[in-house]
N, C-alpha and C. Protein backbone atom coordinates (compact mmCIF):
# COMPACT_ATOMS: atom_id res chain seq x y z
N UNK A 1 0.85 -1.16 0.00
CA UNK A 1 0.00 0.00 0.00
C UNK A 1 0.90 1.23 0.00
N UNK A 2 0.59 2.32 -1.00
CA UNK A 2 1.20 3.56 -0.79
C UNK A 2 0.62 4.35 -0.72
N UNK A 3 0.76 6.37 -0.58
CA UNK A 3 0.37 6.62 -1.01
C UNK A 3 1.27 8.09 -1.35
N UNK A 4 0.62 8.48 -2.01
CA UNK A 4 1.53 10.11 -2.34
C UNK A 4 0.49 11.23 -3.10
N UNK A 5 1.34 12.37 -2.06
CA UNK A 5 0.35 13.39 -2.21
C UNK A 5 1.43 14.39 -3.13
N UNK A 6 0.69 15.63 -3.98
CA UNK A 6 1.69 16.32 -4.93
C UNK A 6 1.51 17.33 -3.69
N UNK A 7 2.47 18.34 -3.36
CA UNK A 7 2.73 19.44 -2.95
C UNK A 7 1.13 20.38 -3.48
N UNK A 8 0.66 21.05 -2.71
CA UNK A 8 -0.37 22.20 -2.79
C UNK A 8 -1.83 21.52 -2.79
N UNK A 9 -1.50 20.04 -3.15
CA UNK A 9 -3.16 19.52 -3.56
C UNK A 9 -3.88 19.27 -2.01
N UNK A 10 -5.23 19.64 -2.44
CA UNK A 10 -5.96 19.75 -1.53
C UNK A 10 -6.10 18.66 -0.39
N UNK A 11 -6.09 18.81 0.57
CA UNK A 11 -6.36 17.98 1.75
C UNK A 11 -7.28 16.99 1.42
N UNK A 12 -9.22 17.27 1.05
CA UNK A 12 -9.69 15.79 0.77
C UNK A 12 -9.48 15.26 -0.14
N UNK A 13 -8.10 15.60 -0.85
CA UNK A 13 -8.06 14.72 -1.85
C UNK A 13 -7.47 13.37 -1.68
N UNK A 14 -6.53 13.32 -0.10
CA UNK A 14 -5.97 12.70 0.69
C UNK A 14 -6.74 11.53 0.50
N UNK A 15 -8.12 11.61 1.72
CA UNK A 15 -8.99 10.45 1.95
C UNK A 15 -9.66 9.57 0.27
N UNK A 16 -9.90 10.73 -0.35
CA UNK A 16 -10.50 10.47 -1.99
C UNK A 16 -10.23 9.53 -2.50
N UNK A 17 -8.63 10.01 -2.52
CA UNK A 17 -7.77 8.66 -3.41
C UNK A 17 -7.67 7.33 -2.87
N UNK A 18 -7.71 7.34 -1.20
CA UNK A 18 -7.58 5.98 -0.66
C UNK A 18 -9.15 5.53 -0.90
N UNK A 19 -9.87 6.39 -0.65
CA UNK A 19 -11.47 5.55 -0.67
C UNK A 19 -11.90 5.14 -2.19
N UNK A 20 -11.52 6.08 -3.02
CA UNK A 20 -11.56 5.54 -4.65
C UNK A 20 -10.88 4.18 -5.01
N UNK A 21 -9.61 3.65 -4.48
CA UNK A 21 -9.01 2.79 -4.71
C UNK A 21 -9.12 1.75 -3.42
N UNK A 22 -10.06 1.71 -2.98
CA UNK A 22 -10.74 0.65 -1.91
C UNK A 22 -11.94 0.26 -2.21
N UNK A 23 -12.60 0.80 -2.85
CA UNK A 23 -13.98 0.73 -3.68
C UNK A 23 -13.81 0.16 -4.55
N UNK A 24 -12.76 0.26 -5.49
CA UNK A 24 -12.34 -0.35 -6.32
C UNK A 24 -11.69 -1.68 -6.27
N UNK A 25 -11.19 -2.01 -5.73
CA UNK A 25 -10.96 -3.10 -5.05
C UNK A 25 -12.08 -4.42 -4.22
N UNK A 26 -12.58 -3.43 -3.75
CA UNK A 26 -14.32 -3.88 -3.18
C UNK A 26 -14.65 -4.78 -4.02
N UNK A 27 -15.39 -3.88 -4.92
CA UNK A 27 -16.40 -4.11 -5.92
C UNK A 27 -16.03 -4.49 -6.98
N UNK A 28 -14.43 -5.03 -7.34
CA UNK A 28 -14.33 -5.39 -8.44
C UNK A 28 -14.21 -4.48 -9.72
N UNK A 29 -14.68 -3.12 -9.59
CA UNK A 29 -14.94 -2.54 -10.69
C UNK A 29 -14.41 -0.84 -10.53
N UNK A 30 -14.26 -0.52 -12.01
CA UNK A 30 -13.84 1.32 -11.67
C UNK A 30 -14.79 1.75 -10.64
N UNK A 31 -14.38 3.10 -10.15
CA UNK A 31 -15.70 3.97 -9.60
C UNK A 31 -16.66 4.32 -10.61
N UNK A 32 -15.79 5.15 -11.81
CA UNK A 32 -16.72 5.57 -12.55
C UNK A 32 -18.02 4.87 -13.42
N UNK A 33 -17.87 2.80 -12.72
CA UNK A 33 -18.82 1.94 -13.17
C UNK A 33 -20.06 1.78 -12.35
N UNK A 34 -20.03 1.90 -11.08
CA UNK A 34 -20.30 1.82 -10.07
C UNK A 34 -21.63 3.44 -10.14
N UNK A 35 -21.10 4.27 -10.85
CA UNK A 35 -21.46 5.61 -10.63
C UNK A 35 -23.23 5.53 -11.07
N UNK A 36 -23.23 5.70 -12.64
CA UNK A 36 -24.69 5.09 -12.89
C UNK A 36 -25.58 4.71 -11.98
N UNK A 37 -25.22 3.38 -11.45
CA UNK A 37 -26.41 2.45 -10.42
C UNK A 37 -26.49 3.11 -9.51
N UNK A 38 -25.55 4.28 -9.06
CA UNK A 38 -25.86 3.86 -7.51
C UNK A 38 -26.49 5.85 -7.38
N UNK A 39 -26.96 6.35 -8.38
CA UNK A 39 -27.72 7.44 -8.91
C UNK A 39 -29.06 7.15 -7.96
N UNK A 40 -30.14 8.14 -7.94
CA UNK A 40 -31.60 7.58 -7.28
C UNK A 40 -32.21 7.47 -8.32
N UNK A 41 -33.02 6.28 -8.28
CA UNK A 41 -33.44 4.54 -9.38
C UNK A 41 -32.71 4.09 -9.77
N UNK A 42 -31.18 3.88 -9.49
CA UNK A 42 -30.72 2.85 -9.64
C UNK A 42 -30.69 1.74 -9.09
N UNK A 43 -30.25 0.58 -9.17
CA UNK A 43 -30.52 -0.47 -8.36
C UNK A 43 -28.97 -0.73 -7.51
N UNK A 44 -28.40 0.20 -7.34
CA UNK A 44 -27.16 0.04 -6.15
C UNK A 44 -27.39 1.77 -5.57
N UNK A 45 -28.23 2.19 -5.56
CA UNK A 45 -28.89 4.13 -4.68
C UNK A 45 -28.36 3.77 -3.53
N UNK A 46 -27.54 4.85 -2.48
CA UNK A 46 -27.52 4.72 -1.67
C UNK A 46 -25.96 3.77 -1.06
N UNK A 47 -25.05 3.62 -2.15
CA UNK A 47 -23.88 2.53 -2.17
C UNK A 47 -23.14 3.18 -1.34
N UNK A 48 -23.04 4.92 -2.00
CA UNK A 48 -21.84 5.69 -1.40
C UNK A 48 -22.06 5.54 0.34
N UNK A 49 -23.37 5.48 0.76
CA UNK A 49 -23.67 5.71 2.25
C UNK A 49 -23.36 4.57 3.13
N UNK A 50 -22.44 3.45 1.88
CA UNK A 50 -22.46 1.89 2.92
C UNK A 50 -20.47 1.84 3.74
N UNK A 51 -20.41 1.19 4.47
CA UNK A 51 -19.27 1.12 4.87
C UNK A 51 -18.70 2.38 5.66
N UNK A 52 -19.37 2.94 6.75
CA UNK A 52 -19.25 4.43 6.84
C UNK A 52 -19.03 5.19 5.98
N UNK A 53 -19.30 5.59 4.86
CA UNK A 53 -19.51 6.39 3.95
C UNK A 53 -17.94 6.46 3.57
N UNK A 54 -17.14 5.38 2.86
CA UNK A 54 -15.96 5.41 2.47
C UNK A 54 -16.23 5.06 0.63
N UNK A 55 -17.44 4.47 0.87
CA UNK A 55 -17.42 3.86 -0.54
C UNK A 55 -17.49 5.37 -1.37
N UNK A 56 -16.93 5.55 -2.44
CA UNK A 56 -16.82 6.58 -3.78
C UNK A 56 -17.15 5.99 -4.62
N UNK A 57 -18.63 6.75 -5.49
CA UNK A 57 -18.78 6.57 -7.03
C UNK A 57 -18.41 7.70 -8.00
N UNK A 58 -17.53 8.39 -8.17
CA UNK A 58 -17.12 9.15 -9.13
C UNK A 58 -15.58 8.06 -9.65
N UNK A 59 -15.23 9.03 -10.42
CA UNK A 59 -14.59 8.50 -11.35
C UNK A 59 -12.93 8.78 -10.77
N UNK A 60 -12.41 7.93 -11.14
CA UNK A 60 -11.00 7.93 -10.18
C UNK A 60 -10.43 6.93 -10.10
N UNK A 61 -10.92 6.01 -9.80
CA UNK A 61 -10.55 4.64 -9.12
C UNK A 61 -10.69 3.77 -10.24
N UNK A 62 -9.61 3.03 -10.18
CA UNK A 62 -9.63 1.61 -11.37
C UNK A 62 -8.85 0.45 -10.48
N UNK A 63 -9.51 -1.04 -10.43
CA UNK A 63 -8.73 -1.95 -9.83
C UNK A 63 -7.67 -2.12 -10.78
N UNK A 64 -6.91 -2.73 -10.17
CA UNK A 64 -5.82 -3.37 -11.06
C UNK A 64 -5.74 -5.05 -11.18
N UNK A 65 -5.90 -5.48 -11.83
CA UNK A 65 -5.90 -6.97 -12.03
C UNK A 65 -4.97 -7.81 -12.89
N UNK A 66 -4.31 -9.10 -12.50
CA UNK A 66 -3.49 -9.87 -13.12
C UNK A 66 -3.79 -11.08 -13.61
N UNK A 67 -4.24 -11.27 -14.87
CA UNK A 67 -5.00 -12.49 -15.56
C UNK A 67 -6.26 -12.65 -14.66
N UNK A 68 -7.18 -11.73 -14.62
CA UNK A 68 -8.50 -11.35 -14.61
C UNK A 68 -8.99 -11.35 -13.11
N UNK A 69 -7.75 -11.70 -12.02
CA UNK A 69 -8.20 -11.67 -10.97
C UNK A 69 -7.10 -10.63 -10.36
N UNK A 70 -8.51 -9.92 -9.53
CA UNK A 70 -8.18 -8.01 -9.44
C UNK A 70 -6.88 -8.70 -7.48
N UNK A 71 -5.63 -7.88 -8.36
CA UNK A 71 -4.79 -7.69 -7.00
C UNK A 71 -4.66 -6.46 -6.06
N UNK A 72 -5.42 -5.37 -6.69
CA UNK A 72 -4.74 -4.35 -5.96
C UNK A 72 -5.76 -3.14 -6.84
N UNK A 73 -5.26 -1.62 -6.50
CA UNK A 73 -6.12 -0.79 -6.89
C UNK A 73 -5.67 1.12 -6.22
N UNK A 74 -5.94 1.42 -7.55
CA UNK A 74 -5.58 2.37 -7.74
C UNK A 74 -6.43 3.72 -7.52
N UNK A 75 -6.17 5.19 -7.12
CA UNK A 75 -7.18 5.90 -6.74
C UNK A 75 -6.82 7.28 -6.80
N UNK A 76 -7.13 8.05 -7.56
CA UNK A 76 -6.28 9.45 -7.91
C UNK A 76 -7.98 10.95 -7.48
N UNK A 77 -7.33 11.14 -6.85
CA UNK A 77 -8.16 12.43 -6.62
C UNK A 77 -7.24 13.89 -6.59
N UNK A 78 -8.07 14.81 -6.86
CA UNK A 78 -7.36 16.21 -6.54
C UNK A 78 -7.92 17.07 -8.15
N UNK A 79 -7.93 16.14 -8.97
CA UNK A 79 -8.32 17.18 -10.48
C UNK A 79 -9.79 17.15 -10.56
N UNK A 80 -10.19 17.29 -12.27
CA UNK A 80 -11.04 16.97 -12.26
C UNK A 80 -11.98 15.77 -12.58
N UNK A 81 -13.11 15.19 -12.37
CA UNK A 81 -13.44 13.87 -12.58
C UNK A 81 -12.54 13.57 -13.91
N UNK A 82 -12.74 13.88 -14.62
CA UNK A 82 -12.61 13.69 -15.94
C UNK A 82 -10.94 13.46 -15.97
N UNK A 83 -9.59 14.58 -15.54
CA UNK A 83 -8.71 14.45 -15.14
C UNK A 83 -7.89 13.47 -13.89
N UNK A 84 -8.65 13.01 -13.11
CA UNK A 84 -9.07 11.60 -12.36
C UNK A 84 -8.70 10.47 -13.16
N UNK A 85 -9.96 10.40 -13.53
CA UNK A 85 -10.29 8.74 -14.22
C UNK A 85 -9.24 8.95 -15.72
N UNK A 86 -8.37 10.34 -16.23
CA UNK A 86 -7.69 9.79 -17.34
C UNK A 86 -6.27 9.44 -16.50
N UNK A 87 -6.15 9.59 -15.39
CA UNK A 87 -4.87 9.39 -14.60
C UNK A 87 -5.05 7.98 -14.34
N UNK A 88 -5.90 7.76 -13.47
CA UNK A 88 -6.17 6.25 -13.11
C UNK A 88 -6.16 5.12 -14.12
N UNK A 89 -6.63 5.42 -15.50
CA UNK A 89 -6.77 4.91 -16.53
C UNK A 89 -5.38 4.32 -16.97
N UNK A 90 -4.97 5.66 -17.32
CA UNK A 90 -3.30 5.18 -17.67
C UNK A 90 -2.67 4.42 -16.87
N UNK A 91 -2.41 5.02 -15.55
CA UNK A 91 -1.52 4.06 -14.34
C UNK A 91 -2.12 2.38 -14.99
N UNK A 92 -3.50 2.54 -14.77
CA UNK A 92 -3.62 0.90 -14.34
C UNK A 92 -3.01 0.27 -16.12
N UNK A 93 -3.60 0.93 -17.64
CA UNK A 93 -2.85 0.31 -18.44
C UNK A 93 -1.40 0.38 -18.69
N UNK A 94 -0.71 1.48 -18.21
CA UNK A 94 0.81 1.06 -18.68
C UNK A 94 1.20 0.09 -17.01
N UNK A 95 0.26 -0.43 -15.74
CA UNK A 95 0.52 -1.52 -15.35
C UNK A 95 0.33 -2.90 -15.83
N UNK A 96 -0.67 -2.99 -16.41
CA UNK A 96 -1.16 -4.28 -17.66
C UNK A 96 0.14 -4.22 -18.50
N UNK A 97 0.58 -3.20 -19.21
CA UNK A 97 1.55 -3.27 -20.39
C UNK A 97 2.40 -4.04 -19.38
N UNK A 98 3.23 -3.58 -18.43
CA UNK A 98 4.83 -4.11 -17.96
C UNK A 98 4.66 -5.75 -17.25
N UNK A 99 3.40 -6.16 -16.96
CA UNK A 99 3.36 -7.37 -16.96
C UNK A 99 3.06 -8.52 -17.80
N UNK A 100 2.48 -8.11 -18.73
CA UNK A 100 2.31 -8.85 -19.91
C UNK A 100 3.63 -9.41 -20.39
């Protein structure tokens, strides 16, 4: 487990990244998959409020997995969603690339 913060970035971005990449890990799946269902009428409403409210559905978080079973997981907060999930994205594929 690591973690690292950049110089100036905001304080909750601290907890963000660990709870994005524990969720992810959780559930098997990105945050930003998770996000959809758990909207009100979805059929996972109400997800973010489970586990003392650690679980995150925004976009950020990607597990990382080695021949389809997830080892570990990744969790970037501080930008924006969108700047998030293209960080997390990359990390986890140029981690796929170096083990292959």
């Amino acid at each position: 487990m690591s973690h690292v913060r950049m110089d100036g970035a905001q304080l909750p971005s601290i907890e963000h990244a660990i709870h994005k990449a524990k969720t992810s890990a959780l559930f098997k799946k990105s945050t930003i998959e998770l996000q959809k269902d758990s909207e009100p009428g979805g059929s996972l409403f109400g997800l973010n409020n489970t586990l003392d409210n650690t679980v995150i559905v925004f976009a950020g978080g990607e597990p990382i997995k080695l021949k389809h079973i997830v080892v570990g997981a990744i969790g970037i907060s501080g930008g924006t969603a969108e700047q998030d999930q293209a960080v997390a994205s990359f990390a986890v594929e140029k981690y796929n690339y170096n083990v292959k």
